[in-house]
N, C-alpha and C. Protein backbone atom coordinates (compact mmCIF):
# COMPACT_ATOMS: atom_id res chain seq x y z
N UNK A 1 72.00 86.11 116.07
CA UNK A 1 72.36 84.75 116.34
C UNK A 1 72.05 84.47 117.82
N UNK A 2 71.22 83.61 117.99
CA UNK A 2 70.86 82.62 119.68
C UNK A 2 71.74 82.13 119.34
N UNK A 3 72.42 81.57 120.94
CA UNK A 3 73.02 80.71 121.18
C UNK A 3 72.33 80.01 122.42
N UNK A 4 72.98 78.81 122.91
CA UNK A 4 72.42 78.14 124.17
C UNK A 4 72.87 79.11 125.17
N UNK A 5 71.92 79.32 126.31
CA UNK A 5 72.71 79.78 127.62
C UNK A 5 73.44 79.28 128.32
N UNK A 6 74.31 78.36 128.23
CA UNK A 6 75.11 78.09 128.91
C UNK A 6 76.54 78.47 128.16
N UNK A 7 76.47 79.21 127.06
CA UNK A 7 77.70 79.56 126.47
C UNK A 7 78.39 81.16 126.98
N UNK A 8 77.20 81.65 128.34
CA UNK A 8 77.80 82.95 128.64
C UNK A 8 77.96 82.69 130.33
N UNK A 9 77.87 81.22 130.58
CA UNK A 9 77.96 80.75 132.11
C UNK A 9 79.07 80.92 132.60
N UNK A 10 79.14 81.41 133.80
CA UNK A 10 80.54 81.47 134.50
C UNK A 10 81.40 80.34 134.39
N UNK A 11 80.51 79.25 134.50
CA UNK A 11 81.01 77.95 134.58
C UNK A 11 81.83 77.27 133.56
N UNK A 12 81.50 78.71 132.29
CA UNK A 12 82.13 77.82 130.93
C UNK A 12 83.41 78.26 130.73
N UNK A 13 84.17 79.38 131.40
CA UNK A 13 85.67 79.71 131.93
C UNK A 13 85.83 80.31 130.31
N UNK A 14 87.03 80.87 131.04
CA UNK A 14 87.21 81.69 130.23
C UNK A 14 87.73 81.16 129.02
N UNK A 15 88.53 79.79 128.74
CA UNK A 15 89.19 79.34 127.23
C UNK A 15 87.80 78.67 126.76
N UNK A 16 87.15 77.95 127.40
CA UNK A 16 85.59 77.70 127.12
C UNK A 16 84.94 78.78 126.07
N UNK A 17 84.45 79.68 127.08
CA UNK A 17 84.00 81.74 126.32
C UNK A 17 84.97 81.82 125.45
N UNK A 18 86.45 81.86 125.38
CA UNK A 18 87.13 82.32 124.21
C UNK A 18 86.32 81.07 122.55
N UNK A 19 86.58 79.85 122.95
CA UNK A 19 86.55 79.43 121.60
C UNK A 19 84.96 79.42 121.42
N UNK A 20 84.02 79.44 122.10
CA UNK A 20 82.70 79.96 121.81
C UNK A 20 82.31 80.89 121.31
N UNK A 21 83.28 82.04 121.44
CA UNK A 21 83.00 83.38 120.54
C UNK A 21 83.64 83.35 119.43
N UNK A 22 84.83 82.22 119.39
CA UNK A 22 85.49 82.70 118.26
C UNK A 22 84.87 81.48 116.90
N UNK A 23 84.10 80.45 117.65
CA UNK A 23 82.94 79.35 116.67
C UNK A 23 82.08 80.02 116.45
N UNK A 24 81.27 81.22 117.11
CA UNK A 24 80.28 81.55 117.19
C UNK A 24 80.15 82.89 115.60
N UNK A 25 81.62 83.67 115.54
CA UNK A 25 82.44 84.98 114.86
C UNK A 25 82.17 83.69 113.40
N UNK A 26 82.88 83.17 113.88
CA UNK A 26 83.56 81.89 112.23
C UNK A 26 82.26 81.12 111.60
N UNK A 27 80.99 80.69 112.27
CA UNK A 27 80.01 80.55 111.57
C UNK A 27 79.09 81.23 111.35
N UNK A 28 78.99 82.57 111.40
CA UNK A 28 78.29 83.54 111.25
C UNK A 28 78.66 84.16 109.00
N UNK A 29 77.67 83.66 108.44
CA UNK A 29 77.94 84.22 107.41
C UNK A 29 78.01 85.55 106.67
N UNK A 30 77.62 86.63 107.29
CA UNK A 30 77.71 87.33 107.33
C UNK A 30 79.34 88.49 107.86
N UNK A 31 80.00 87.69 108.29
CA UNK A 31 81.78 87.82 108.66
C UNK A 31 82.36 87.27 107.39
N UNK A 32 82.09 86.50 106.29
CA UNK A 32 82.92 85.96 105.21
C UNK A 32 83.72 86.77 105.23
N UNK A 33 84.84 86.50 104.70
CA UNK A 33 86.14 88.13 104.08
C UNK A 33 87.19 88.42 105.03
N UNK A 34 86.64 88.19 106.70
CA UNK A 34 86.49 88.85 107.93
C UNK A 34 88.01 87.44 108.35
N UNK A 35 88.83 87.40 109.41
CA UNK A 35 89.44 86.79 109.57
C UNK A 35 89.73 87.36 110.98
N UNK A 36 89.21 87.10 112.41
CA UNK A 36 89.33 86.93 113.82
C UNK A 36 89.77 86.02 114.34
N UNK A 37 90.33 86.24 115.60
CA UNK A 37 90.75 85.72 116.38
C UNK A 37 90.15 86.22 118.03
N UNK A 38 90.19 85.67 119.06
CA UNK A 38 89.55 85.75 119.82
C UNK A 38 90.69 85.37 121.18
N UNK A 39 91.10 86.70 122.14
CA UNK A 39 92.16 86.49 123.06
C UNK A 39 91.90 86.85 124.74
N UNK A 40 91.82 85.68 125.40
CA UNK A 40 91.69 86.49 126.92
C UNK A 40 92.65 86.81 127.76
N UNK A 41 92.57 87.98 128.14
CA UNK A 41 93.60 88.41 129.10
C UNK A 41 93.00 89.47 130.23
N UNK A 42 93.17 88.58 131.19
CA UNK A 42 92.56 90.09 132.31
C UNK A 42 91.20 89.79 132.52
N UNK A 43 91.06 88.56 132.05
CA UNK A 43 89.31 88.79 132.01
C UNK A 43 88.45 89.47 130.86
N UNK A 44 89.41 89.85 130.36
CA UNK A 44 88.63 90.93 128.80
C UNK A 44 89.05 89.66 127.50
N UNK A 45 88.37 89.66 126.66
CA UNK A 45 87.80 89.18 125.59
C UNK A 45 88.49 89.97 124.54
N UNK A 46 89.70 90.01 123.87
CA UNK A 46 89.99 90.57 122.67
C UNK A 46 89.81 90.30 121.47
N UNK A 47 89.48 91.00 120.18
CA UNK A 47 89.44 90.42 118.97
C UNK A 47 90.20 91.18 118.26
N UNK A 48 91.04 90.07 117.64
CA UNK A 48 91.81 91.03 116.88
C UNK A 48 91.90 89.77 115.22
N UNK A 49 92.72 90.76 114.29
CA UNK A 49 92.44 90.22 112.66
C UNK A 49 92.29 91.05 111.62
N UNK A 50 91.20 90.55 110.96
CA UNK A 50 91.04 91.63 109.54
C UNK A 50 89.57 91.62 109.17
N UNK A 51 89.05 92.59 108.76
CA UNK A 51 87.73 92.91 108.54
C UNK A 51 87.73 94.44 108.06
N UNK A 52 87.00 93.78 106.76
CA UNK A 52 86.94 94.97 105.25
C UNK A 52 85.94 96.36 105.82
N UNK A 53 85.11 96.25 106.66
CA UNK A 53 84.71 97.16 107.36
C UNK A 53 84.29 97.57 108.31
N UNK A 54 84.28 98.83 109.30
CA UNK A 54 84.16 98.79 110.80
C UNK A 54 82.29 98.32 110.96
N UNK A 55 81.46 98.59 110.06
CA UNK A 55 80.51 97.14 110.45
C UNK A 55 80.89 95.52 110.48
N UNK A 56 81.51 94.98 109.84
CA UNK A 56 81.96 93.83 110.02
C UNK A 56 82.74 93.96 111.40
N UNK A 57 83.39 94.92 111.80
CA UNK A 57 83.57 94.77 113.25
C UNK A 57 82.80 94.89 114.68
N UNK A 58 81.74 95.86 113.80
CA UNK A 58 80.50 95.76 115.20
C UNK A 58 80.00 94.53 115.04
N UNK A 59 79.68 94.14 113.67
CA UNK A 59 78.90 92.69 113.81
C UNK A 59 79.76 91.37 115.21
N UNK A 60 80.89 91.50 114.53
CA UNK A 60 81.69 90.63 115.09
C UNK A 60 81.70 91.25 116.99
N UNK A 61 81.40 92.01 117.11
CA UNK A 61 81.14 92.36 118.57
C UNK A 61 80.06 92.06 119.10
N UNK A 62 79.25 92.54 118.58
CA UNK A 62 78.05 91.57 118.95
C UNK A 62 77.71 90.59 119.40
N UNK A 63 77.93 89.63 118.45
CA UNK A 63 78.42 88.25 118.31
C UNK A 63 78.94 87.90 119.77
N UNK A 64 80.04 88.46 119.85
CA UNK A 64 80.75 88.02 120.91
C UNK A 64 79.90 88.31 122.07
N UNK A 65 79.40 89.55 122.35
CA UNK A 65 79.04 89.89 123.56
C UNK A 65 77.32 89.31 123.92
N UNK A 66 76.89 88.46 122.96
CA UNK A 66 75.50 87.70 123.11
C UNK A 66 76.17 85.87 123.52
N UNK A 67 77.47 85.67 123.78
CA UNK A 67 77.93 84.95 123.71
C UNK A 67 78.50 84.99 124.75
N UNK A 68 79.30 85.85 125.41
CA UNK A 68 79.72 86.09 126.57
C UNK A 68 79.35 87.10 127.11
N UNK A 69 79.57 86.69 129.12
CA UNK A 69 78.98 87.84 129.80
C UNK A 69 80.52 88.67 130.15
N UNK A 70 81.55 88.50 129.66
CA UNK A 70 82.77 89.24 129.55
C UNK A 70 82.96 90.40 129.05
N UNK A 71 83.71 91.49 129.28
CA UNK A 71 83.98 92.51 128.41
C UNK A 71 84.34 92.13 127.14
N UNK A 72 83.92 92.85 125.99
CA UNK A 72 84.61 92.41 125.08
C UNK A 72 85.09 93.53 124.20
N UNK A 73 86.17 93.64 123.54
CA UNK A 73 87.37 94.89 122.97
C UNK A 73 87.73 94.13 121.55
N UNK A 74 87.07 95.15 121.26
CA UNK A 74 88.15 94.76 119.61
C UNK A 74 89.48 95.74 119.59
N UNK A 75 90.27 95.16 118.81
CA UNK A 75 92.00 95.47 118.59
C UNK A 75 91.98 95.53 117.37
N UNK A 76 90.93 95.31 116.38
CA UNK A 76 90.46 95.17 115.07
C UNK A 76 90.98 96.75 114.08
N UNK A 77 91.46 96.89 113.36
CA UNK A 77 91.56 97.74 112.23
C UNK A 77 90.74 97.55 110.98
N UNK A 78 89.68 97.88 110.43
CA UNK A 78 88.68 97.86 109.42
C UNK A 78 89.69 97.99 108.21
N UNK A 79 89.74 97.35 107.18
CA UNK A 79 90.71 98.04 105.85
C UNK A 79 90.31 99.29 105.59
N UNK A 80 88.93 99.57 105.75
CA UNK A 80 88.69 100.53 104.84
C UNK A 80 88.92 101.92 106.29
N UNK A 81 89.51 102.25 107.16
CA UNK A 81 89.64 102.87 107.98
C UNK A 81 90.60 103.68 107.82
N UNK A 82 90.53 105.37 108.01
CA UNK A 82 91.52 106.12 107.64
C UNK A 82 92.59 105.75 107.92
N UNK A 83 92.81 105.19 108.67
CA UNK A 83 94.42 104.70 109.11
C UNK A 83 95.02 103.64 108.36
N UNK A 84 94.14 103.02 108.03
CA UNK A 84 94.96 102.01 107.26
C UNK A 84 94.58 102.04 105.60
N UNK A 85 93.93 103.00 105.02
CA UNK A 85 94.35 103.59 103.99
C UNK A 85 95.69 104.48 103.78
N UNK A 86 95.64 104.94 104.95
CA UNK A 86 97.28 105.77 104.89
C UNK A 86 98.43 104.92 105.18
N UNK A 87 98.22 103.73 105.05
CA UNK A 87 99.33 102.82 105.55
C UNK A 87 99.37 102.23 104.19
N UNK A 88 98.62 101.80 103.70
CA UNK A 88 98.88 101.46 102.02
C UNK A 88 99.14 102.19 101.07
């Protein structure tokens, strides 16, 4: 996914960069299923939500980080991830 360059501009601040990554996560069809959210703190870029697998979470990183020049961290748990098979 291109986006315009001005969506990773300093100038576009950081709640700017937040809902740009998180329009950018939400029209991406390839995330269907997938349910993010997008949080700044510190200057870092969090994503956190639900996504059926830890590719649907790199995708969704991606995404973000062609979108912003911010760090960006997922907080994300994949369903299908040992840990949260042992939680169900």
């Amino acid at each position: 996914m291109i986006l315009p360059s001005h969506f990773s501009s300093p100038a576009f601040g950081f709640a700017g960069t937040s809902q740009a990554v998180q329009s950018a996560i939400a029209y991406d069809q390839m995330l269907d299923g997938s349910k993010f959210t997008v949080v700044e703190s510190g200057g870092v870029l969090y994503l956190d939500g639900f996504a059926p697998s830890q590719d649907t979470v790199e995708r969704a990183l991606a995404i973000a980080r062609s979108v912003s020049a911010c760090r960006v961290v997922s907080r994300v748990l994949p369903a299908n991830s040992e840990f949260a098979l042992l939680k169900s």
